[in-house]
PDB file of N, CA and C in Angstrom:
ATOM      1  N   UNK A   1      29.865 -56.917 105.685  1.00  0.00           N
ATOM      2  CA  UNK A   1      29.051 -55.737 105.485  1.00  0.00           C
ATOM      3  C   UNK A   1      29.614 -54.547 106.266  1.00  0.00           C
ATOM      4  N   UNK A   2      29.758 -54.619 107.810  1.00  0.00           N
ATOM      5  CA  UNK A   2      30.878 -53.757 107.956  1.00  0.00           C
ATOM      6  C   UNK A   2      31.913 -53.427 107.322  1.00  0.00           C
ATOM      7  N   UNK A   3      32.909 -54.056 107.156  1.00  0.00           N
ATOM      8  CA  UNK A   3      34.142 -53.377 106.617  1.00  0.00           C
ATOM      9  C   UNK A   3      33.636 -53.028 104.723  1.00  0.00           C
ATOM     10  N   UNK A   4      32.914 -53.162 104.326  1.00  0.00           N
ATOM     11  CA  UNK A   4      32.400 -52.283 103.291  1.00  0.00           C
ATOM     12  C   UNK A   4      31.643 -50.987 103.929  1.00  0.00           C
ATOM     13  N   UNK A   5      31.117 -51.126 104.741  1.00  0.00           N
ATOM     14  CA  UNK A   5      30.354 -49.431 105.520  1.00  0.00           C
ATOM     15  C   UNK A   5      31.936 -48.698 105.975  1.00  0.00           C
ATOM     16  N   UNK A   6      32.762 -49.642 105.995  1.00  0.00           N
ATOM     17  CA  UNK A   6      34.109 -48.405 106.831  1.00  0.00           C
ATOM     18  C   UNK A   6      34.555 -47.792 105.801  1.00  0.00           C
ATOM     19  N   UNK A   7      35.048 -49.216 104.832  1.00  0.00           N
ATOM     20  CA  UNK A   7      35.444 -48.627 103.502  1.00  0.00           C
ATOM     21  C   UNK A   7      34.929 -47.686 103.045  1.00  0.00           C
ATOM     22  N   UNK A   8      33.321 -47.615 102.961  1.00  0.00           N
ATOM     23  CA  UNK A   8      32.969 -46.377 102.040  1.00  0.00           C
ATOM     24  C   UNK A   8      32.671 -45.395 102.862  1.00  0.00           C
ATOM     25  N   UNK A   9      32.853 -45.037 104.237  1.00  0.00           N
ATOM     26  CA  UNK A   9      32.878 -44.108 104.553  1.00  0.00           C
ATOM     27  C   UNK A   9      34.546 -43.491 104.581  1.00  0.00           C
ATOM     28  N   UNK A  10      35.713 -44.036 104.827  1.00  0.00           N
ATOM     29  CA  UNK A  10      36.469 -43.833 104.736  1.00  0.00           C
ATOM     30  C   UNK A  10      36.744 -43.459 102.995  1.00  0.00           C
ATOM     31  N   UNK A  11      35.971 -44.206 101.989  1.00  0.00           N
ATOM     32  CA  UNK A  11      36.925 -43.149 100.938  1.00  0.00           C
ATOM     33  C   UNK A  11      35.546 -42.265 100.631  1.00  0.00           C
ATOM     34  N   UNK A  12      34.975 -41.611 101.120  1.00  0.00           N
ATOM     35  CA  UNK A  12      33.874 -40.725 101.081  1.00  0.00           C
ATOM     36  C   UNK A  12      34.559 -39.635 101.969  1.00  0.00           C
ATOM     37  N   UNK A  13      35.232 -39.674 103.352  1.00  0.00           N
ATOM     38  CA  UNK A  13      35.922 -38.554 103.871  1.00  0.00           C
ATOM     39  C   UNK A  13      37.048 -38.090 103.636  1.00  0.00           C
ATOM     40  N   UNK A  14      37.841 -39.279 103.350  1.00  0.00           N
ATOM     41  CA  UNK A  14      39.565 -39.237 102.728  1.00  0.00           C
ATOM     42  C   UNK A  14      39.637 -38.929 101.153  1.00  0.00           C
ATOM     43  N   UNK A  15      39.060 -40.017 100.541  1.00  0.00           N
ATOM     44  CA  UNK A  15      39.814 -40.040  99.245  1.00  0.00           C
ATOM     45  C   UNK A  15      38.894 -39.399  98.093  1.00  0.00           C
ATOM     46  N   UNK A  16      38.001 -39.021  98.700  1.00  0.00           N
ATOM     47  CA  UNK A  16      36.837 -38.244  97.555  1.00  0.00           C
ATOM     48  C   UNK A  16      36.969 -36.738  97.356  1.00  0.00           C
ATOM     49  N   UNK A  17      38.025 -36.402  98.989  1.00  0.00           N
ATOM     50  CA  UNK A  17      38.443 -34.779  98.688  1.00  0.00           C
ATOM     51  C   UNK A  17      39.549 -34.853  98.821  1.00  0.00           C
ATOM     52  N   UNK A  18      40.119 -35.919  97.855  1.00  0.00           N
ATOM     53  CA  UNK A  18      41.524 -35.741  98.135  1.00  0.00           C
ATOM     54  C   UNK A  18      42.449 -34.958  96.713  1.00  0.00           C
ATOM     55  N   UNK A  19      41.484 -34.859  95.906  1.00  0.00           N
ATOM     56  CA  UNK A  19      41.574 -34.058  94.700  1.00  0.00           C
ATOM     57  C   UNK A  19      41.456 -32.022  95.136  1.00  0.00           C
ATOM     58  N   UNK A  20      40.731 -31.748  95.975  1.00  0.00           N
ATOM     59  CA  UNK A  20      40.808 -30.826  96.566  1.00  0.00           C
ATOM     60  C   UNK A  20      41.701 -30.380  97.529  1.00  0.00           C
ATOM     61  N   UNK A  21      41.940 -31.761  98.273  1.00  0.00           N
ATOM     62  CA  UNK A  21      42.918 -31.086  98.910  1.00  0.00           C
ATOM     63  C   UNK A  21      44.165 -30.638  98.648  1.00  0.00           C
ATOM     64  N   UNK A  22      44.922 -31.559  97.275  1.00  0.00           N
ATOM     65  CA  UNK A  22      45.723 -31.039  96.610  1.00  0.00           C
ATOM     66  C   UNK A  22      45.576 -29.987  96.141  1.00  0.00           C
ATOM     67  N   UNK A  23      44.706 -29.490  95.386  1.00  0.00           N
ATOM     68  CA  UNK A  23      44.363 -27.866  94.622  1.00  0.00           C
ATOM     69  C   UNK A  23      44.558 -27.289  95.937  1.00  0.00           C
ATOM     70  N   UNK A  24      44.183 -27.436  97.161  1.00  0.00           N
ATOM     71  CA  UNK A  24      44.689 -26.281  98.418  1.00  0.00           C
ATOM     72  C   UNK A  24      45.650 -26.179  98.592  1.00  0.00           C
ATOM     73  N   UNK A  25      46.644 -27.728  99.484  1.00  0.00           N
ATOM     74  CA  UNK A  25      48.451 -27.535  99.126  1.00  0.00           C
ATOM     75  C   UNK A  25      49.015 -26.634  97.987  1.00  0.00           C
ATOM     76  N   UNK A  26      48.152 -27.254  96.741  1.00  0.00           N
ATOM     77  CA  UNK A  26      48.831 -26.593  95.854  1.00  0.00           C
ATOM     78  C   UNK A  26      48.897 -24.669  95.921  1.00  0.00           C
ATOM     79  N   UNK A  27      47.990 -24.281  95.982  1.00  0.00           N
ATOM     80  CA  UNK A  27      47.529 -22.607  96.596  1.00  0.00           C
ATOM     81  C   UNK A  27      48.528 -22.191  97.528  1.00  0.00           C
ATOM     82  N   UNK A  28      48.302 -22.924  98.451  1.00  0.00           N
ATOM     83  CA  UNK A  28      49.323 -22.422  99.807  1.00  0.00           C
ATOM     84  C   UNK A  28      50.735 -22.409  99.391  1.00  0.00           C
ATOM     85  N   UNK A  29      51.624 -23.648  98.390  1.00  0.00           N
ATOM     86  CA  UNK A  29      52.948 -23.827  98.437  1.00  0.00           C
ATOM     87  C   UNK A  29      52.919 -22.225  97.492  1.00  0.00           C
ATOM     88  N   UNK A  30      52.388 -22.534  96.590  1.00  0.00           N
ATOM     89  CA  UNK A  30      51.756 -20.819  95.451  1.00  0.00           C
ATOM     90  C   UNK A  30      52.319 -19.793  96.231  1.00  0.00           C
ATOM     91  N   UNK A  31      51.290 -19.144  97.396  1.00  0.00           N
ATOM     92  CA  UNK A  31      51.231 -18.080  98.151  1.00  0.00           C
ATOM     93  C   UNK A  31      52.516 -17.940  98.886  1.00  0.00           C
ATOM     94  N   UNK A  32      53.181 -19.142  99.218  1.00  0.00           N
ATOM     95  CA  UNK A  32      54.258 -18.959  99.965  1.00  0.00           C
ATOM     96  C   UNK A  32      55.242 -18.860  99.163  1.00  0.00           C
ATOM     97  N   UNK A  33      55.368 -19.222  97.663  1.00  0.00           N
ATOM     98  CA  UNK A  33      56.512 -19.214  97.055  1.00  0.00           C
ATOM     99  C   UNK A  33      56.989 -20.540  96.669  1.00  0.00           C
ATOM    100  N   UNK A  34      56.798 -21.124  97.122  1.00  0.00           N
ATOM    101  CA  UNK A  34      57.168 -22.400  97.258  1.00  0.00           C
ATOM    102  C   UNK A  34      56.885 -23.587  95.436  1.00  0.00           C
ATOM    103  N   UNK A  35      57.288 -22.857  94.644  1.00  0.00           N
ATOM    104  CA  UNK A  35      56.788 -23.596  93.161  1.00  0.00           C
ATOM    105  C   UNK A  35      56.910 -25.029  92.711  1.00  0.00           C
ATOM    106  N   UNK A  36      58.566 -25.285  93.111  1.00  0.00           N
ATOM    107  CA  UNK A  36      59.420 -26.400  92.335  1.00  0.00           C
ATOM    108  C   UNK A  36      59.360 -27.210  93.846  1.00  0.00           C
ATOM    109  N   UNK A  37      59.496 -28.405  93.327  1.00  0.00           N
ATOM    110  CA  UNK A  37      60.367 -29.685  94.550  1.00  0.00           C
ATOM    111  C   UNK A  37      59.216 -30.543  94.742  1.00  0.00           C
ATOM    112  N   UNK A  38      59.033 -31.263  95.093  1.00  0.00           N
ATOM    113  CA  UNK A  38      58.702 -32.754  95.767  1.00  0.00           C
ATOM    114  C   UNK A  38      57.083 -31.851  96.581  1.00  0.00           C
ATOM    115  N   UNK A  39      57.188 -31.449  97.341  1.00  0.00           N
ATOM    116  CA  UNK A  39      56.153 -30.844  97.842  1.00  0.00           C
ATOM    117  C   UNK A  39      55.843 -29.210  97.565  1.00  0.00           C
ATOM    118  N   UNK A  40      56.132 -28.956  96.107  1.00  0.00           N
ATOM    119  CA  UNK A  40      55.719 -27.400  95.631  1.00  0.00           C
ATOM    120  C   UNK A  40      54.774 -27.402  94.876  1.00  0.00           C
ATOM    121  N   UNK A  41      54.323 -26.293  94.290  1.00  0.00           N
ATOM    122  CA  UNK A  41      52.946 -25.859  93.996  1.00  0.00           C
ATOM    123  C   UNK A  41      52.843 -26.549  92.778  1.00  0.00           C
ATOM    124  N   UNK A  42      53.556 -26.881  92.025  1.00  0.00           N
ATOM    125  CA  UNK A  42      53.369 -27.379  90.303  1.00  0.00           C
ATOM    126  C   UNK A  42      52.730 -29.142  91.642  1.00  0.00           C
ATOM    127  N   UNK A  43      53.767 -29.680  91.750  1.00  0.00           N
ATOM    128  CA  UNK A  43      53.627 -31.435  92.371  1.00  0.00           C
ATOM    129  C   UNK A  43      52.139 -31.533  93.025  1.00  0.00           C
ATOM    130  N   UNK A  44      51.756 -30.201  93.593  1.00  0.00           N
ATOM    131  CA  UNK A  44      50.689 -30.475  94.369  1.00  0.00           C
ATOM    132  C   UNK A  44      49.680 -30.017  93.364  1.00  0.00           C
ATOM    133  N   UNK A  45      49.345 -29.600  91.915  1.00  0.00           N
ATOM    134  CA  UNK A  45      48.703 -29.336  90.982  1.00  0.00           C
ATOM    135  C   UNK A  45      48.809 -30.068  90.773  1.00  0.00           C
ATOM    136  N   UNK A  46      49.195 -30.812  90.342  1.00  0.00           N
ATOM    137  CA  UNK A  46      49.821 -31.925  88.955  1.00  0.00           C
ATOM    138  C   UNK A  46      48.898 -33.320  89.879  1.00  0.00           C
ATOM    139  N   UNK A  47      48.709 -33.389  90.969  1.00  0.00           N
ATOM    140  CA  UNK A  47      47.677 -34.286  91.687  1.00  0.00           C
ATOM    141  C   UNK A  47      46.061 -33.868  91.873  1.00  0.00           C
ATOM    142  N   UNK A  48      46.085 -32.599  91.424  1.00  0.00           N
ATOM    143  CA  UNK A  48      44.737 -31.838  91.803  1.00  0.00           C
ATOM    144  C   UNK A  48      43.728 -32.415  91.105  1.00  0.00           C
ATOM    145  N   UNK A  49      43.803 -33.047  89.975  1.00  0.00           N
ATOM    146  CA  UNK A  49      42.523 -33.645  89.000  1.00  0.00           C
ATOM    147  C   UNK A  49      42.030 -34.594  89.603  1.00  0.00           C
ATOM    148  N   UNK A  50      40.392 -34.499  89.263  1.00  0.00           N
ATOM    149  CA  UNK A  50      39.850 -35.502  89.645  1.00  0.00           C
ATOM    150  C   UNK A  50      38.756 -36.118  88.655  1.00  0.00           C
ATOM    151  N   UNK A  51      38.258 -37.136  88.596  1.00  0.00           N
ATOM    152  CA  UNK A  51      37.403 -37.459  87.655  1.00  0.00           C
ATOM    153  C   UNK A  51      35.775 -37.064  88.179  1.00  0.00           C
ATOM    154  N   UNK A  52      35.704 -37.146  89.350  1.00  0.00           N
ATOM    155  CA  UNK A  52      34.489 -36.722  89.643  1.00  0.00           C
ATOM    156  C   UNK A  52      33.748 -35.671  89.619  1.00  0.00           C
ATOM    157  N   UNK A  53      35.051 -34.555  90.456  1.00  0.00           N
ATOM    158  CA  UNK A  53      34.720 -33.516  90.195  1.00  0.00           C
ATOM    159  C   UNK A  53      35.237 -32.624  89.524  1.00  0.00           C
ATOM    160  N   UNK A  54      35.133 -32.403  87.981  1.00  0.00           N
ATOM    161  CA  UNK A  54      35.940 -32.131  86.865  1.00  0.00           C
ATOM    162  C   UNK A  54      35.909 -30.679  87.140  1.00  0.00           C
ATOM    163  N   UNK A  55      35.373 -30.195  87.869  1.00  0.00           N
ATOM    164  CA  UNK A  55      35.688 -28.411  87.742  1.00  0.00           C
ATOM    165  C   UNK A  55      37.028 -28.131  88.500  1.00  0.00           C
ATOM    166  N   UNK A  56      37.404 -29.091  89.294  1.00  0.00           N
ATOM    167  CA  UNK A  56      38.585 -29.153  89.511  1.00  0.00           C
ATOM    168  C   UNK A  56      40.014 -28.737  89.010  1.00  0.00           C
ATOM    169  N   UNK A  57      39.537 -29.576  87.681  1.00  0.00           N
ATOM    170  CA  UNK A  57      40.588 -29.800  86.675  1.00  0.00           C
ATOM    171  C   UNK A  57      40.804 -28.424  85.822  1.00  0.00           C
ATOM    172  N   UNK A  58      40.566 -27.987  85.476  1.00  0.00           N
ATOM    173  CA  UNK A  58      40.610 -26.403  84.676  1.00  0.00           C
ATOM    174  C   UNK A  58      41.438 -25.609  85.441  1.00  0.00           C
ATOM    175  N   UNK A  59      41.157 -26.012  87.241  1.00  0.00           N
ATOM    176  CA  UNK A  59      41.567 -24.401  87.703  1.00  0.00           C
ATOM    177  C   UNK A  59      43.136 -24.997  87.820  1.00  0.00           C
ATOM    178  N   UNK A  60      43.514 -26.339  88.404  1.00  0.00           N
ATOM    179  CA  UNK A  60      44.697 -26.807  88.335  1.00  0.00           C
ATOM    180  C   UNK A  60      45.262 -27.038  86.836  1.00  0.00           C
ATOM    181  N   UNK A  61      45.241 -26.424  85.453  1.00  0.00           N
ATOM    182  CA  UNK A  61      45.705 -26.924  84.505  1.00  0.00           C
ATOM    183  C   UNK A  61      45.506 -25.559  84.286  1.00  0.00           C
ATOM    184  N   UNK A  62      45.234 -24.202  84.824  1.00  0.00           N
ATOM    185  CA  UNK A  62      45.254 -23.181  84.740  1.00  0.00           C
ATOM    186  C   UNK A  62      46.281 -22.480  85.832  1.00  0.00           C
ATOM    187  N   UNK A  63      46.813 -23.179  86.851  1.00  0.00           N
ATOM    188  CA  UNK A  63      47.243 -22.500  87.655  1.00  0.00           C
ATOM    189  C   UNK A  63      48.750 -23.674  86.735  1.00  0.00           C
ATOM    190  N   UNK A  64      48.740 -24.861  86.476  1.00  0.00           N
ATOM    191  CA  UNK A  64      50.099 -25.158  86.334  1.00  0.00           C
ATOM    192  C   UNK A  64      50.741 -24.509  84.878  1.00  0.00           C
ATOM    193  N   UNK A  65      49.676 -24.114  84.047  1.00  0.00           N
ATOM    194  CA  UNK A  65      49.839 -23.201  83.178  1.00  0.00           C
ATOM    195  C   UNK A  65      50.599 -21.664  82.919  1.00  0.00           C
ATOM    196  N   UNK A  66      50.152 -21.270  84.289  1.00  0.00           N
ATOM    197  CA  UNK A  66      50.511 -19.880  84.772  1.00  0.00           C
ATOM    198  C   UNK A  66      52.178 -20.030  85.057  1.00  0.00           C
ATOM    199  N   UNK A  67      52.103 -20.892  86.076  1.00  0.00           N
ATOM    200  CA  UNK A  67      53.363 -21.272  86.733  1.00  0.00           C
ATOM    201  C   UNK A  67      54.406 -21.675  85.416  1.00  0.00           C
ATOM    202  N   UNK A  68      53.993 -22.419  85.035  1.00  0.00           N
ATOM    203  CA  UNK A  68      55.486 -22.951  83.957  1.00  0.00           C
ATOM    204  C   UNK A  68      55.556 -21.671  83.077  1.00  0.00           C
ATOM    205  N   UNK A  69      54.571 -20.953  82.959  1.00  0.00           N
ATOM    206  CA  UNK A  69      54.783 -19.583  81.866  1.00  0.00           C
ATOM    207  C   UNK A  69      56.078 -18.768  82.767  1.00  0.00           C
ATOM    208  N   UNK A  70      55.307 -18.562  84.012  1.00  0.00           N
ATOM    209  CA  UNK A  70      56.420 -17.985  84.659  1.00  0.00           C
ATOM    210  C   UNK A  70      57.408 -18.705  85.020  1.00  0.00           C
ATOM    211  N   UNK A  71      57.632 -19.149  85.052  1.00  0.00           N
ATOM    212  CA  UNK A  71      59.387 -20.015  85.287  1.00  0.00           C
ATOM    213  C   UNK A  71      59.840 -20.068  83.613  1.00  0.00           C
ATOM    214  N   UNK A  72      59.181 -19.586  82.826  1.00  0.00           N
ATOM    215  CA  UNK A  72      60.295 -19.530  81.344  1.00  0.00           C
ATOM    216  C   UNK A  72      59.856 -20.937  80.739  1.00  0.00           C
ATOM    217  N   UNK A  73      59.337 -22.451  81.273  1.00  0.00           N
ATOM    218  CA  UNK A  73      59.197 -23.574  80.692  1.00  0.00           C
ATOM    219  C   UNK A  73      57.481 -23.412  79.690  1.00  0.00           C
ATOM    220  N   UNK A  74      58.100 -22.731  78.776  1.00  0.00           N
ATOM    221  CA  UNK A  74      57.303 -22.473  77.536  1.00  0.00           C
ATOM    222  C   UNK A  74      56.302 -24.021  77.256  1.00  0.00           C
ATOM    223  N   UNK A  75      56.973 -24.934  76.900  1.00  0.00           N
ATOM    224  CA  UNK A  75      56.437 -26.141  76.317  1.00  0.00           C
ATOM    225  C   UNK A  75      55.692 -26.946  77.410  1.00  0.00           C
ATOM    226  N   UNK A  76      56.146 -26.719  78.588  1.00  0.00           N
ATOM    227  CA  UNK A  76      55.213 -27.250  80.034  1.00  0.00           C
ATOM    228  C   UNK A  76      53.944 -26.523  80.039  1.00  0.00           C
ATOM    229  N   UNK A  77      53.952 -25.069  79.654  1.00  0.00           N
ATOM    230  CA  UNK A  77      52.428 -24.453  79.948  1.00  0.00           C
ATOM    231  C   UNK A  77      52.523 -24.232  78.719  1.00  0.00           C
ATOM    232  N   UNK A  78      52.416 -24.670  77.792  1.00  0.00           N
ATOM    233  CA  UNK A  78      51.731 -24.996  76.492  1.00  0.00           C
ATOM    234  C   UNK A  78      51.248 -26.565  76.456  1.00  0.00           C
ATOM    235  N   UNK A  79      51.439 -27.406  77.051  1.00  0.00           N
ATOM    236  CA  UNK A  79      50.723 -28.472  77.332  1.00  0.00           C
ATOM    237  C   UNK A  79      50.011 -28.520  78.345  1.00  0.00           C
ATOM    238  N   UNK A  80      49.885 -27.426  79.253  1.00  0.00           N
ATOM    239  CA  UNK A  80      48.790 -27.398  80.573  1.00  0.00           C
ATOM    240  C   UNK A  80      47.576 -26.688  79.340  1.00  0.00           C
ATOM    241  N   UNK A  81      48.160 -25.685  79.081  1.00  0.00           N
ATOM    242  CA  UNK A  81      46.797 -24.596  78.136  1.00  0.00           C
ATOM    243  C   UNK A  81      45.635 -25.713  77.297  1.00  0.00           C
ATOM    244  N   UNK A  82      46.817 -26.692  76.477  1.00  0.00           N
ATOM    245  CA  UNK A  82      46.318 -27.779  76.120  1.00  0.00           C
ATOM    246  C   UNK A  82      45.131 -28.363  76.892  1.00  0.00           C
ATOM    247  N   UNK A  83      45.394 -28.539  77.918  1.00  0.00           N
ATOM    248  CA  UNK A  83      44.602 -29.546  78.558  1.00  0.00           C
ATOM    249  C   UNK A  83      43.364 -28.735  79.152  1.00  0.00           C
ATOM    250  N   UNK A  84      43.605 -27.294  79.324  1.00  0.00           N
ATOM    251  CA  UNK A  84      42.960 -26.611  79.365  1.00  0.00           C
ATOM    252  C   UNK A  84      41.924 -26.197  78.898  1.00  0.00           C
ATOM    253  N   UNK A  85      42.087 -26.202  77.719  1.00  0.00           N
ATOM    254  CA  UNK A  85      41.690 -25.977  76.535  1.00  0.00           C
ATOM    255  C   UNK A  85      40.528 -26.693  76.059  1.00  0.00           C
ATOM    256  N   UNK A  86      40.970 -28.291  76.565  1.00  0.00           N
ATOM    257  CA  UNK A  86      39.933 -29.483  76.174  1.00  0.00           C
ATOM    258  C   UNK A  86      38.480 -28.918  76.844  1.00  0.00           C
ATOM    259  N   UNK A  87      38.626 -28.897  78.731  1.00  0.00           N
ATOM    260  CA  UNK A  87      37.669 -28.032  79.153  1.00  0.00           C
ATOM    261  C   UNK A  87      37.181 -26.704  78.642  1.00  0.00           C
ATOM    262  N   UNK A  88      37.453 -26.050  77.693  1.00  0.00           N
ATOM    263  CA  UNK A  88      36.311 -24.695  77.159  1.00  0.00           C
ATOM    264  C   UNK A  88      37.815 -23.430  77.466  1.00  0.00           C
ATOM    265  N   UNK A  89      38.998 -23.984  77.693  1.00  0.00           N
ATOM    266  CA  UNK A  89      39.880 -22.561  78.583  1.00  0.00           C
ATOM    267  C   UNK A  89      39.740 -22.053  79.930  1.00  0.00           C
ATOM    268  N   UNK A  90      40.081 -20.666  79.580  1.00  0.00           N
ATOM    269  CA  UNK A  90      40.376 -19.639  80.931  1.00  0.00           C
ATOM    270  C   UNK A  90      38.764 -19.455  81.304  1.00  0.00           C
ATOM    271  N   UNK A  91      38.257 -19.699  80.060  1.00  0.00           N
ATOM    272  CA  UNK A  91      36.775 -18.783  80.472  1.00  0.00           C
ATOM    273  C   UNK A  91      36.057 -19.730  81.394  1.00  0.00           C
ATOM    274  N   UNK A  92      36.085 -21.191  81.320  1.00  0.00           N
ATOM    275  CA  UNK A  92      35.599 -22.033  82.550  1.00  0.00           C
ATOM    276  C   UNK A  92      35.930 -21.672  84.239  1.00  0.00           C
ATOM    277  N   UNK A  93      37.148 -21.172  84.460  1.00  0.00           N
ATOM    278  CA  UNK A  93      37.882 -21.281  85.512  1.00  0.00           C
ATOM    279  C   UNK A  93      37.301 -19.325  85.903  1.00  0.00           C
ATOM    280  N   UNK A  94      36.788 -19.751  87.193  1.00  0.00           N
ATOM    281  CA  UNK A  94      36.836 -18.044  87.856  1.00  0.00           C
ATOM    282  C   UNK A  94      37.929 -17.234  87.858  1.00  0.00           C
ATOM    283  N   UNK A  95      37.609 -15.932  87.917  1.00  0.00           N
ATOM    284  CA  UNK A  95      38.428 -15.160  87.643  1.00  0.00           C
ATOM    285  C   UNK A  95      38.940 -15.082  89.159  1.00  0.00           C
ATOM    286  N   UNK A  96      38.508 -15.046  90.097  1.00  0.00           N
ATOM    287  CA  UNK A  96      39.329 -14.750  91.432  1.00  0.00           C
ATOM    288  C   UNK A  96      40.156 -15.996  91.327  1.00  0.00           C
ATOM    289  N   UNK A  97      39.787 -16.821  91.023  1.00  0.00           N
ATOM    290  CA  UNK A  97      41.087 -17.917  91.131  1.00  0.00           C
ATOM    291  C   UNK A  97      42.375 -17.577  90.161  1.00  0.00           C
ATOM    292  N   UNK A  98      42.082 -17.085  88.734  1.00  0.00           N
ATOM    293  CA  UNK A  98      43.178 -16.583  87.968  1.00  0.00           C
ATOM    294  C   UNK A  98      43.918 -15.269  89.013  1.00  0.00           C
ATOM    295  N   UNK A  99      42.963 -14.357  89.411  1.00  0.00           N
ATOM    296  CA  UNK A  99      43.786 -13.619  90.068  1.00  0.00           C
ATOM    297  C   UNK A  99      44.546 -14.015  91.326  1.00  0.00           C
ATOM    298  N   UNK A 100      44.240 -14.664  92.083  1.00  0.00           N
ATOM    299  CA  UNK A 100      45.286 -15.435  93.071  1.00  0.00           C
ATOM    300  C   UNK A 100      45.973 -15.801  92.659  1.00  0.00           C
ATOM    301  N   UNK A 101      46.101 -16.336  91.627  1.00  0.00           N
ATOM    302  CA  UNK A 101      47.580 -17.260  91.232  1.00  0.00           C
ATOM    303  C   UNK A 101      48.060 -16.036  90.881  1.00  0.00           C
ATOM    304  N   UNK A 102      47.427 -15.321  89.625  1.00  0.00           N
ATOM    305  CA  UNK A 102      49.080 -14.151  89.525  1.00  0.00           C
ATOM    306  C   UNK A 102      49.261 -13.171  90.294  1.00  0.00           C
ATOM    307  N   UNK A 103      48.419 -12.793  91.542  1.00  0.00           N
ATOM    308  CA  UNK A 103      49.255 -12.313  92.137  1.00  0.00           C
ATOM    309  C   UNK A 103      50.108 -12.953  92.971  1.00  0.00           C
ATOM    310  N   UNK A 104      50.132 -14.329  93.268  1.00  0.00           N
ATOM    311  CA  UNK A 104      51.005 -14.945  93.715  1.00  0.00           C
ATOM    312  C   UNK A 104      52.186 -15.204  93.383  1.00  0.00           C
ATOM    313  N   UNK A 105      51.919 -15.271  92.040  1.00  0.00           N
ATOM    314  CA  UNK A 105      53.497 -15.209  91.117  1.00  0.00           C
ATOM    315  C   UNK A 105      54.081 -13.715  91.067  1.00  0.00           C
ATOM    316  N   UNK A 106      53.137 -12.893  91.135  1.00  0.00           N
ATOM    317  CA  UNK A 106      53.546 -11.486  90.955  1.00  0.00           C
ATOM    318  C   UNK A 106      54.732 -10.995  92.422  1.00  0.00           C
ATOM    319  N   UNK A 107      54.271 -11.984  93.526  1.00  0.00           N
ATOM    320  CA  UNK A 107      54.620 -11.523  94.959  1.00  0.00           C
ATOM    321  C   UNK A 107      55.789 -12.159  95.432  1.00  0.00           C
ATOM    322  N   UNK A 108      56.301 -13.449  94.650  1.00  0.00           N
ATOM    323  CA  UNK A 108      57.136 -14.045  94.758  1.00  0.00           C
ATOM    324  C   UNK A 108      57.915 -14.389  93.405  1.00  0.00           C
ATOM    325  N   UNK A 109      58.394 -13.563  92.634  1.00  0.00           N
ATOM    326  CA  UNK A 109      59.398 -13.462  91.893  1.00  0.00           C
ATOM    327  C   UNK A 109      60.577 -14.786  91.724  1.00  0.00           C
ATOM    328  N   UNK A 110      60.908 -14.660  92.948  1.00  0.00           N
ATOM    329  CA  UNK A 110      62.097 -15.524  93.421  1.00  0.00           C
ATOM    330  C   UNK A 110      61.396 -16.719  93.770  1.00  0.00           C
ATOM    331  N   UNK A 111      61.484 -18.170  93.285  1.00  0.00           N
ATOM    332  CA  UNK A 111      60.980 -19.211  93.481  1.00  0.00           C
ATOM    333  C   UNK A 111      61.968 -19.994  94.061  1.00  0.00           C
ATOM    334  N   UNK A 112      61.833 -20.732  95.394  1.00  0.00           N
ATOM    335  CA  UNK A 112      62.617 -21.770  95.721  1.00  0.00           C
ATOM    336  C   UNK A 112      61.855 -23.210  95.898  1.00  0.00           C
ATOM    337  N   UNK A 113      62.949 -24.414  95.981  1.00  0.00           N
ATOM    338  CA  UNK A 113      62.286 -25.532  96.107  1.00  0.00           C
ATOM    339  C   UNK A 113      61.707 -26.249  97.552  1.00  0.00           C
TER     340      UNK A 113
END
């Protein structure tokens, strides 16, 4: 009975915002520039979904959307829009969150990995 009380407190603090915490990495690698590689803003989107908390999912399939538009990979954010899409679109996802991302892309032009 203990180690079920640890367990579920442990994936109640760890692994229940761990869908969020990716959508944050993902923001920050964003803001810094940081798009492509192993720990950049698409990798840390591309983990952001969660089943629980599905509002999640729109803003990360909106921000990896944005991103592959801007890097030129047409058919990558035409399958994010997709998925996007399933949720209702852009119009689900706040607008201050659309505007962070492009001005993030707007501020960093130059993407490294």
């Amino acid at each position: 009975l203990t180690l079920l009380e640890i367990y579920l407190v442990f994936r109640g603090l760890l692994i229940g915002k761990l869908s969020r915490s990716w959508s944050q990495a993902g923001l920050r690698q964003l803001q810094r520039g940081l798009l492509l590689g192993e720990n950049g803003a698409i990798s840390c989107f591309e983990k952001a979904w969660d089943i629980e908390d599905e509002h999640l999912n729109p803003m990360a399939y909106s921000a990896l959307s944005r991103i592959h538009l801007h890097l030129g990979n047409k058919e990558d954010a035409a399958q994010w829009s997709e998925r996007l899409a399933e949720y209702g679109g852009e119009s689900t996802v706040a607008n201050e969150w659309l505007e962070v991302v492009d001005s993030a892309l707007a501020t960093h032009s130059n993407t490294s990995e």
